[in-house]
Protein backbone atom coordinates (compact mmCIF):
# COMPACT_ATOMS: atom_id res chain seq x y z
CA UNK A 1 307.56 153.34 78.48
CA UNK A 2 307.36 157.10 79.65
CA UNK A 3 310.74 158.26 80.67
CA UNK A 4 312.19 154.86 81.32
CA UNK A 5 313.14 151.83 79.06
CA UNK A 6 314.69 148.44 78.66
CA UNK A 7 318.20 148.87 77.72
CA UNK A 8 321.08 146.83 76.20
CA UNK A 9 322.63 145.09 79.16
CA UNK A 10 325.83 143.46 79.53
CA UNK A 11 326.88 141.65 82.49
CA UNK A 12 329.98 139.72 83.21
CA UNK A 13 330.14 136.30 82.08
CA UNK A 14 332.19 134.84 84.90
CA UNK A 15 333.75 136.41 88.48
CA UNK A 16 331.09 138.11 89.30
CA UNK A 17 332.33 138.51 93.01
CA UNK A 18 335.81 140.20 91.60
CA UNK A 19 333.81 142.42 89.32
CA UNK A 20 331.33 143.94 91.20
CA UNK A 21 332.68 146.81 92.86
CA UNK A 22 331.22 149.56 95.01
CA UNK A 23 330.15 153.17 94.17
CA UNK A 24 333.65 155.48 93.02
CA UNK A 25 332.75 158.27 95.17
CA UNK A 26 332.85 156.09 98.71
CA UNK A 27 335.18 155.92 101.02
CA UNK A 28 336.80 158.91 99.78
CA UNK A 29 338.89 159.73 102.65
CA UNK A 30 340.31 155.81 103.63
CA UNK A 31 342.35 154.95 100.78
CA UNK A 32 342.83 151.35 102.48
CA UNK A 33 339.28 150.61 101.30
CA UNK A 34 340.33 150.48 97.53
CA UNK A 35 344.15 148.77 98.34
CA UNK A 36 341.25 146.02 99.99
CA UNK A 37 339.51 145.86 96.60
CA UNK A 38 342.73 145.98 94.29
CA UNK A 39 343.89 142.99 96.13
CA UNK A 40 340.83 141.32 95.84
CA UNK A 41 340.72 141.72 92.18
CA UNK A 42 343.78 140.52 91.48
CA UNK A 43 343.69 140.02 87.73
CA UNK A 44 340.24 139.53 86.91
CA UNK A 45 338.06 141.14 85.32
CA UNK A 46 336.73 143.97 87.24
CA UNK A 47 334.16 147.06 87.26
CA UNK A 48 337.10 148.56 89.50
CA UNK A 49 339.23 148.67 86.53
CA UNK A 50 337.09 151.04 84.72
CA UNK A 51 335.88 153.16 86.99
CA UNK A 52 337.66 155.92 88.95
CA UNK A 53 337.23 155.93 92.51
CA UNK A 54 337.23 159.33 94.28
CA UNK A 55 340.00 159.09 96.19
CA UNK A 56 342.22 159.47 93.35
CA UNK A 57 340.99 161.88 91.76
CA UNK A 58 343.62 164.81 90.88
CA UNK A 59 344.27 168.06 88.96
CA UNK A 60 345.44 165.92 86.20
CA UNK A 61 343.70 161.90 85.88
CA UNK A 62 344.38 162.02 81.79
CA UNK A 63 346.49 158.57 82.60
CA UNK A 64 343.96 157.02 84.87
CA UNK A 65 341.33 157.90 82.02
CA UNK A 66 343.39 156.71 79.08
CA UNK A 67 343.82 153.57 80.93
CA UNK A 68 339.94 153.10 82.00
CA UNK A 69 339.20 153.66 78.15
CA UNK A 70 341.80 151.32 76.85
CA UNK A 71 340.41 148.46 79.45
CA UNK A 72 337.11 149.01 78.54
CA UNK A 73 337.70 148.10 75.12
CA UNK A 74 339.54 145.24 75.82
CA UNK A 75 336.96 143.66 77.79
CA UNK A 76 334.34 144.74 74.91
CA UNK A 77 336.79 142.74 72.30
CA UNK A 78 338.07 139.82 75.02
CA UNK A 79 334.53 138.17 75.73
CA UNK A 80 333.93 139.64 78.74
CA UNK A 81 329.88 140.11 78.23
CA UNK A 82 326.91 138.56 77.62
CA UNK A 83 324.40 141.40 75.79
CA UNK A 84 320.99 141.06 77.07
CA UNK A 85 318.71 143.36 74.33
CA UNK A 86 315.88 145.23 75.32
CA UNK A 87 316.41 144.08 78.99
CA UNK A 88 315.33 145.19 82.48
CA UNK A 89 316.75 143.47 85.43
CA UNK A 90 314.96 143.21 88.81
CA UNK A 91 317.44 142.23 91.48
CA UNK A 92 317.43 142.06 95.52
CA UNK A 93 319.63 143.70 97.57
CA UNK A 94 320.32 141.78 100.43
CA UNK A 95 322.11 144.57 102.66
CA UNK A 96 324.91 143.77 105.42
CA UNK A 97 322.06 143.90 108.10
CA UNK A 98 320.03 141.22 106.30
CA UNK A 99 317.36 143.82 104.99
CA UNK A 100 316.41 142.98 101.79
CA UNK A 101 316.23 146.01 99.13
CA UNK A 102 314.51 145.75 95.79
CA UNK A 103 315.33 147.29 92.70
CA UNK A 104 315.21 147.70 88.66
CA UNK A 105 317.83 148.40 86.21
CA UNK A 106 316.85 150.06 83.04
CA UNK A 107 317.69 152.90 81.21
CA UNK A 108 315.97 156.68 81.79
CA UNK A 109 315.05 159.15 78.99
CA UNK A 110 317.96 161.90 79.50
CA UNK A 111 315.56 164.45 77.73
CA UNK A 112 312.85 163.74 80.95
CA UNK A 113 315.89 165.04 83.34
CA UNK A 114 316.86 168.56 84.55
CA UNK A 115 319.29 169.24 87.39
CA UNK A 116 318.46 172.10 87.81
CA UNK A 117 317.20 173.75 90.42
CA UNK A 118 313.26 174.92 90.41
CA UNK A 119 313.08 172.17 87.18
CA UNK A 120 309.72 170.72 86.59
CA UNK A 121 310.81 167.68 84.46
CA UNK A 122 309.58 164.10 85.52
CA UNK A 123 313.20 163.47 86.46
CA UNK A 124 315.15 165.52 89.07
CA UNK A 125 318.07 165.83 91.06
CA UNK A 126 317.45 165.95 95.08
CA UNK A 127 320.51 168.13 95.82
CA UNK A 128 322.31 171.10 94.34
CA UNK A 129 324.33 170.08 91.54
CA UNK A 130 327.86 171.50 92.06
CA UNK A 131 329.37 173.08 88.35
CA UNK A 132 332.92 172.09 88.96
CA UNK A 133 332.10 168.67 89.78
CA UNK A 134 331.15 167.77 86.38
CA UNK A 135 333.75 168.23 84.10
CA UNK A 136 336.08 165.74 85.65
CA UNK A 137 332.95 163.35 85.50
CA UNK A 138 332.83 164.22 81.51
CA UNK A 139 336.62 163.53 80.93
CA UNK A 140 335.99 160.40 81.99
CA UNK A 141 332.55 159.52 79.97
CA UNK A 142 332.96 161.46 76.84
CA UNK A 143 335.58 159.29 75.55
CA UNK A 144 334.20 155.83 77.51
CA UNK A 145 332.71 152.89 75.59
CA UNK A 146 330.67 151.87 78.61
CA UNK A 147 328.74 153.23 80.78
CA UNK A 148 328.54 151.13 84.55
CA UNK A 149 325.58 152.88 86.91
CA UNK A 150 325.74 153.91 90.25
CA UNK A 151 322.84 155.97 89.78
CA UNK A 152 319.52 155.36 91.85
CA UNK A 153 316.36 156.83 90.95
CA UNK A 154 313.47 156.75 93.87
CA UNK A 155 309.62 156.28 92.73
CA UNK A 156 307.04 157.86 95.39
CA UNK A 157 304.98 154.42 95.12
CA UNK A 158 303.33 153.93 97.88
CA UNK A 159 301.02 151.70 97.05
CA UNK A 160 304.13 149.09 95.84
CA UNK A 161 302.52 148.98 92.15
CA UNK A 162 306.06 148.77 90.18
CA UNK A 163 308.71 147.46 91.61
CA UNK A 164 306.97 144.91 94.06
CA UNK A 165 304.82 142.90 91.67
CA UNK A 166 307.96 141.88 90.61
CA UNK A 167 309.33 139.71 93.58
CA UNK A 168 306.05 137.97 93.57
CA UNK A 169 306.72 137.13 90.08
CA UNK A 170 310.66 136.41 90.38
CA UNK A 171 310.15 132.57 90.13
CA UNK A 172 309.28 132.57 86.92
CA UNK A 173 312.25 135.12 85.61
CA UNK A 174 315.67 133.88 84.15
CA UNK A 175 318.32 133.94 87.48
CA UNK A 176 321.09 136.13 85.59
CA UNK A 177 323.51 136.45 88.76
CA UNK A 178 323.63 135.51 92.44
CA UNK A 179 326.31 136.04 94.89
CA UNK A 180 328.45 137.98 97.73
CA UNK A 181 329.89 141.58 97.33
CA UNK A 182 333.08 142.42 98.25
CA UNK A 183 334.17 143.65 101.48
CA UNK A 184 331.13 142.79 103.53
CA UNK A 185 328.94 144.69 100.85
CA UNK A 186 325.99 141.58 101.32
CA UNK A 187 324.74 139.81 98.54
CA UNK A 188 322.44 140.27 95.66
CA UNK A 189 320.60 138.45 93.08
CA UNK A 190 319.54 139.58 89.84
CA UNK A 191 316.97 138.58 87.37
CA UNK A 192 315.88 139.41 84.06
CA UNK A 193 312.15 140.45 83.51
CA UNK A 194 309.77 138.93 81.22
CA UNK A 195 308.21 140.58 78.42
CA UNK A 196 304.89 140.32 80.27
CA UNK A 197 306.13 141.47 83.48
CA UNK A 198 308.05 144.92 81.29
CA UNK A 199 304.74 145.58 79.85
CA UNK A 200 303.12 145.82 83.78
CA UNK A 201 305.79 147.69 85.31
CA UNK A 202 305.17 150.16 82.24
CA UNK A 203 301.59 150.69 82.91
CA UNK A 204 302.41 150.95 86.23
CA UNK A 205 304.74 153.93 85.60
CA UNK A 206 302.29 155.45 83.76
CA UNK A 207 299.64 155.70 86.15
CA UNK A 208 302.40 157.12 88.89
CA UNK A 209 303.28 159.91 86.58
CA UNK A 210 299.51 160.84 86.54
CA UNK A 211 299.36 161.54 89.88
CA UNK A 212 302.67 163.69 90.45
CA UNK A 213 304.67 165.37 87.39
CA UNK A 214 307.97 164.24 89.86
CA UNK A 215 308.05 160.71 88.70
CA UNK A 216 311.80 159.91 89.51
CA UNK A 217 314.08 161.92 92.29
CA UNK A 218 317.51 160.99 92.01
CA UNK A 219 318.71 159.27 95.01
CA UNK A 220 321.88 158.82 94.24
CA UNK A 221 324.18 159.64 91.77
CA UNK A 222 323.41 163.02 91.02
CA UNK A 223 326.61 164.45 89.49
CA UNK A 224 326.52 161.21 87.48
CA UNK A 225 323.66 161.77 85.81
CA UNK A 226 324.03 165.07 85.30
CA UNK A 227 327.81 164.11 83.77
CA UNK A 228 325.66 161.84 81.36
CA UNK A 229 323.01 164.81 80.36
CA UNK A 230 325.83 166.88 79.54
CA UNK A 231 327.33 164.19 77.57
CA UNK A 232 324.41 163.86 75.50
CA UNK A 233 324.08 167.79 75.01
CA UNK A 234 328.12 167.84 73.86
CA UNK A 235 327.00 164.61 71.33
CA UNK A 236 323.44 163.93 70.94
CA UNK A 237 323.74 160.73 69.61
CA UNK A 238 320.51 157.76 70.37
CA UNK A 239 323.18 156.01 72.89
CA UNK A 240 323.71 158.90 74.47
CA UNK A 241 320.27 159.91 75.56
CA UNK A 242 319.51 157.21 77.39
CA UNK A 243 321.29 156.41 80.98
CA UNK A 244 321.48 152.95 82.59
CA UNK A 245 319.99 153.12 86.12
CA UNK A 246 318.88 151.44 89.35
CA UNK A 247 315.08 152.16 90.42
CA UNK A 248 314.00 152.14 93.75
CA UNK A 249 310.56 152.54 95.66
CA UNK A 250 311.57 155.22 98.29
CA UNK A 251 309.19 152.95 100.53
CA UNK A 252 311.01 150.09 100.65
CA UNK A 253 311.47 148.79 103.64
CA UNK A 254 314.53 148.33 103.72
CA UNK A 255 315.78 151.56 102.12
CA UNK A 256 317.17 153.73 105.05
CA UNK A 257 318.03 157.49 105.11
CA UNK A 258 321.07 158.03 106.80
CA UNK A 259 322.97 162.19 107.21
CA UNK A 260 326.10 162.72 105.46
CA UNK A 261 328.34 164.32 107.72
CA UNK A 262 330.77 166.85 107.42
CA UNK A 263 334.58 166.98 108.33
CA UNK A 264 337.13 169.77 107.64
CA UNK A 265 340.81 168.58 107.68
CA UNK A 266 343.61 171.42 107.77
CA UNK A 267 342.06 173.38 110.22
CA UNK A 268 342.51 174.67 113.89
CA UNK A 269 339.54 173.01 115.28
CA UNK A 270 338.49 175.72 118.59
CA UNK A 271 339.11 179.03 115.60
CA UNK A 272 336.63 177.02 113.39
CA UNK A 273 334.02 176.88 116.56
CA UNK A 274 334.86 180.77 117.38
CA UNK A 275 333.74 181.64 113.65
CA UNK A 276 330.79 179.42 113.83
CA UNK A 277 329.92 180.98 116.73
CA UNK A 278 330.11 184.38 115.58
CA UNK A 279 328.22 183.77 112.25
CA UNK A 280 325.44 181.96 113.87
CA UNK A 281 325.30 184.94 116.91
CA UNK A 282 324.07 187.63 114.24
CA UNK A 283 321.01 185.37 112.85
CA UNK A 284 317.84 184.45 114.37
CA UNK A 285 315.29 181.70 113.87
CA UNK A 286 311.67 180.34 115.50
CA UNK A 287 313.89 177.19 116.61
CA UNK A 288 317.19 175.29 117.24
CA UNK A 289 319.00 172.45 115.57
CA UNK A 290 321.38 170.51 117.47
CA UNK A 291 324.53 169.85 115.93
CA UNK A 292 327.52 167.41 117.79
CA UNK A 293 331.26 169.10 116.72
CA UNK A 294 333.89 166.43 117.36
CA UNK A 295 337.87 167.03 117.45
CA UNK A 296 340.49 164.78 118.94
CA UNK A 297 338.90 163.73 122.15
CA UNK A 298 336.76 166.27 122.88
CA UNK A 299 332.89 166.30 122.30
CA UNK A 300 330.35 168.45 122.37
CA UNK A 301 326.54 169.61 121.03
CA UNK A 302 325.69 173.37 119.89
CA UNK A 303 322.28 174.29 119.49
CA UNK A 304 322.24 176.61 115.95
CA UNK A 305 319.99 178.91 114.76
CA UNK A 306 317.53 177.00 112.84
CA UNK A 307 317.53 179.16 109.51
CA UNK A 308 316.78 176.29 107.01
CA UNK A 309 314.37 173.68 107.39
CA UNK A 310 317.02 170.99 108.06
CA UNK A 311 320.44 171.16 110.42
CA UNK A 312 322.71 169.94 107.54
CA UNK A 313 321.24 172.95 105.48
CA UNK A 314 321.93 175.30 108.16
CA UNK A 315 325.75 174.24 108.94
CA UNK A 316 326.31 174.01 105.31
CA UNK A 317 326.08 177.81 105.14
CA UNK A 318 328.66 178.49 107.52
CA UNK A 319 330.79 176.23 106.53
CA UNK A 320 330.70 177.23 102.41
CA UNK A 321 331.44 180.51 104.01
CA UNK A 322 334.24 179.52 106.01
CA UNK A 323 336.19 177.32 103.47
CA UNK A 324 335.89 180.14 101.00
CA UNK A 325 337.95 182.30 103.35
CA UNK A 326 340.15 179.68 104.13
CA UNK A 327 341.38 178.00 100.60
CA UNK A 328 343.63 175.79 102.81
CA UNK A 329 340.78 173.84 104.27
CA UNK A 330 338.83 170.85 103.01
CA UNK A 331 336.09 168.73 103.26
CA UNK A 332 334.78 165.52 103.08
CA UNK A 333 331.77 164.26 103.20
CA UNK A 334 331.61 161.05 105.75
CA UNK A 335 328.84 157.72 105.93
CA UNK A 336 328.89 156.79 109.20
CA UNK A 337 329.01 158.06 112.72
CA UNK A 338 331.29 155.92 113.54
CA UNK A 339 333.66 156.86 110.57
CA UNK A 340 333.05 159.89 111.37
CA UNK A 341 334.85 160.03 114.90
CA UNK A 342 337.95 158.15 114.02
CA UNK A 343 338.42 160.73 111.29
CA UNK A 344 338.04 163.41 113.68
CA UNK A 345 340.21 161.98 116.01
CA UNK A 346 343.53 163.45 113.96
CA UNK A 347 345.34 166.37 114.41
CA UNK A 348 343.65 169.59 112.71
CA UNK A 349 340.68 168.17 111.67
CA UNK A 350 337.19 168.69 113.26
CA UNK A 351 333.93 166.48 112.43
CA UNK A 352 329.95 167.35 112.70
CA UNK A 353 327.24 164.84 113.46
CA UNK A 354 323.51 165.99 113.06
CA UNK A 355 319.84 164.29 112.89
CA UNK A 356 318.77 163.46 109.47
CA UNK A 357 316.24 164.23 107.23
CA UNK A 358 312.92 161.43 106.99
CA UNK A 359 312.78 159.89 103.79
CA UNK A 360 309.37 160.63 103.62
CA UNK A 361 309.99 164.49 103.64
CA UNK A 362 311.94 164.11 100.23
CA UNK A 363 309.46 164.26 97.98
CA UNK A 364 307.49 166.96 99.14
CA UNK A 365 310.27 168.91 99.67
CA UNK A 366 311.91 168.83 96.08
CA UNK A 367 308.57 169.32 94.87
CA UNK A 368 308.06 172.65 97.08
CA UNK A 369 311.41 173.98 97.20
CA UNK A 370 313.85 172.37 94.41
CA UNK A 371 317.10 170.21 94.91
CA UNK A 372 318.53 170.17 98.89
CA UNK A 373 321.86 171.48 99.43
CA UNK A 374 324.33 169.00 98.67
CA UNK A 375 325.48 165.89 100.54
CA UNK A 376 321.62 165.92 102.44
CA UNK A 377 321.31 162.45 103.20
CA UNK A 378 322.89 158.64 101.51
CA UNK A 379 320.84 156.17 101.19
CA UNK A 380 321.86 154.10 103.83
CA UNK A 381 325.76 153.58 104.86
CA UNK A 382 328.82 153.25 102.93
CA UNK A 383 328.52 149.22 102.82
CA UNK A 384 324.73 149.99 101.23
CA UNK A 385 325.48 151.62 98.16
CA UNK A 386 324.95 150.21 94.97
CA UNK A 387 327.58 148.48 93.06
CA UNK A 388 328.74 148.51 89.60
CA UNK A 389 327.39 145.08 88.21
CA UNK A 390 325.30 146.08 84.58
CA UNK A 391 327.13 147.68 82.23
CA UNK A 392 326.07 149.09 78.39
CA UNK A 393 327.80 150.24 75.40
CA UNK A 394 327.19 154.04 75.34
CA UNK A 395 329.40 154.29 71.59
């Protein structure tokens, strides 16, 4: 295969429901979330127990890492897996509305990928690949046994050639796993792929990448994989070229584009308005782009200066501005409308909802103008992401 490749998979052999946890970097900013899924664990086995969600991330997470590491090993030498060689998995997503999303989990070619922006490799990230956000990814990976993927790739297939064939086909595949996530995540099903069906999803592959030199846009995950490429560069070893991943068709039905939105916390909410105001008076633009600011109970829509081609690119300008003068400040980056408001119903803190950007303009647009600015768009809400289920030995 071009780019992408069965892998070495290991999967739980029992609990599934305890192990499988969501993506680290949700619910960043509710810290009841993860007390949920610690109490939910209990004892088991869990993905949760090597993994370090977001929230607790901290100038210094050498204990949380030593730990991960140690309890990776110990589930390597307690039994924990079964190793499926030279395996892809095709499993269904079902999502908490009922949608059904389809994917495949194999492992990309980390020589194929370049975060970079203006790269012309088959792989590339969507979004601008923050510098600082990677070496407290590679703490954690450099020294890991395992490698668990939250990574999504998208495919531009329109005509449903690879990943689609396969659900017609599922019958006749090995069941591997079936059951509920955790804390109303939905349910999913995974299979493993026969020989005959890996050889048609290659071809299939192929004959994409003829048509576009973009074959895979990273969907989600970007810092991820580009933790993993720089990895590889620090130890090139034949484990560490390859990533484990989740492939989707971007036109899948049920894959939905939802905005990120912003909130700043530690701030004076009507001075933040004041400077956006007078940042956004001295620039000029054919149109508008209406953007909701929310703050304790107040509520209200500004009409900005369209200056990039999407309203999340636009506020993003003034607000990198603003947090650079203001060290004090931070942000988050919020799934949800709805979790949006309640955040920005404390004292200090101030929230921004916008309109989103079609999933059909991604494509084209990384193609024409490079990776978005950060945070663009999630596939889907919070309860959507992928969770940590495969796993492969990456030493």
């Amino acid at each position: 295969m071009k780019f992408f490749h069965p892998a070495d998979i290991l999967l739980p052999k029992t609990n599934h429901e305890q192990w499988a946890t969501i993506a680290c970097d949700q619910h960043t900013s509710d810290p009841s979330y993860w007390e949920k899924a610690d109490a939910f664990v209990g004892n088991f086995p869990s993905a949760l127990r090597v993994i370090l969600p977001e929230v607790y991330l901290s100038p210094d997470n050498s204990e949380r890492i030593a730990a991960i590491n140690q309890k990776m090993q110990e589930y390597l030498e307690g039994d924990c897996f079964t190793e499926y060689q030279d395996a892809l998995i095709y499993l269904e997503r079902t999502l908490p509305s009922g949608q059904v999303r389809r994917g495949l989990v194999g492992a990309v070619d980390l020589e194929a990928y370049d975060y970079h922006k203006g790269a012309k490799s088959p792989i590339r990230a969507t979004e601008e690949t923050v510098a600082d956000r990677i070496p407290p990814r590679v703490a954690i990976r450099q020294n890991a046994s395992l490698e668990l993927p939250h990574v999504m790739l998208l495919i531009n297939d329109i005509e449903k050639t690879v990943i689609e064939p396969l659900a017609k086909a599922k019958d006749s595949f090995p069941l591997l796993y079936d059951f509920d996530l955790m804390l109303g995540g939905g349910h999913v099903k995974g299979y493993l792929v026969t020989k005959e069906s890996a050889q048609a999803v290659d071809q299939a592959l192929d004959a994409l990448y003829e048509t576009s030199p973009l074959l895979f846009a990273v969907g989600d995950g970007n810092h991820s994989l580009a933790t993993a490429k720089t990895c590889y560069q620090n130890n090139p070893t034949a484990l560490a070229r390859q990533a484990l991943v989740e492939v989707v068709n971007i036109h899948d039905s049920a894959l939905e584009f939802e905005p990120i939105f912003r909130v700043l916390f530690g701030v004076d909410p009507t001075a933040v308005l004041k400077e956006l105001e007078r940042y956004f008076a001295a620039q000029t633009a054919a149109g508008t782009q209406d953007v909701t600011v929310l703050y304790g109970n107040c509520e209200t829509t500004i009409s900005l200066p369209a200056v990039s081609a999407l309203a999340v690119s636009t506020l993003q300008q003034f607000l990198d501005g603003y947090i650079k003068a203001h060290p004090e400040v931070t942000i988050d980056y919020i799934h949800g409308i709805k979790e949006t408001r309640a955040l920005a119903q404390a004292p200090n803190t101030i929230g921004f909802l916008f309109d989103g950007m079609k999933k059909e303009e991604l494509f084209p647009a990384v193609e024409k103008d490079g990776a978005l600015v950060r945070k663009t768009f999630s596939m889907g809400e919070a309860a959507d992401k992928r969770y940590y289920i495969e796993a492969r030995k990456i030493r």
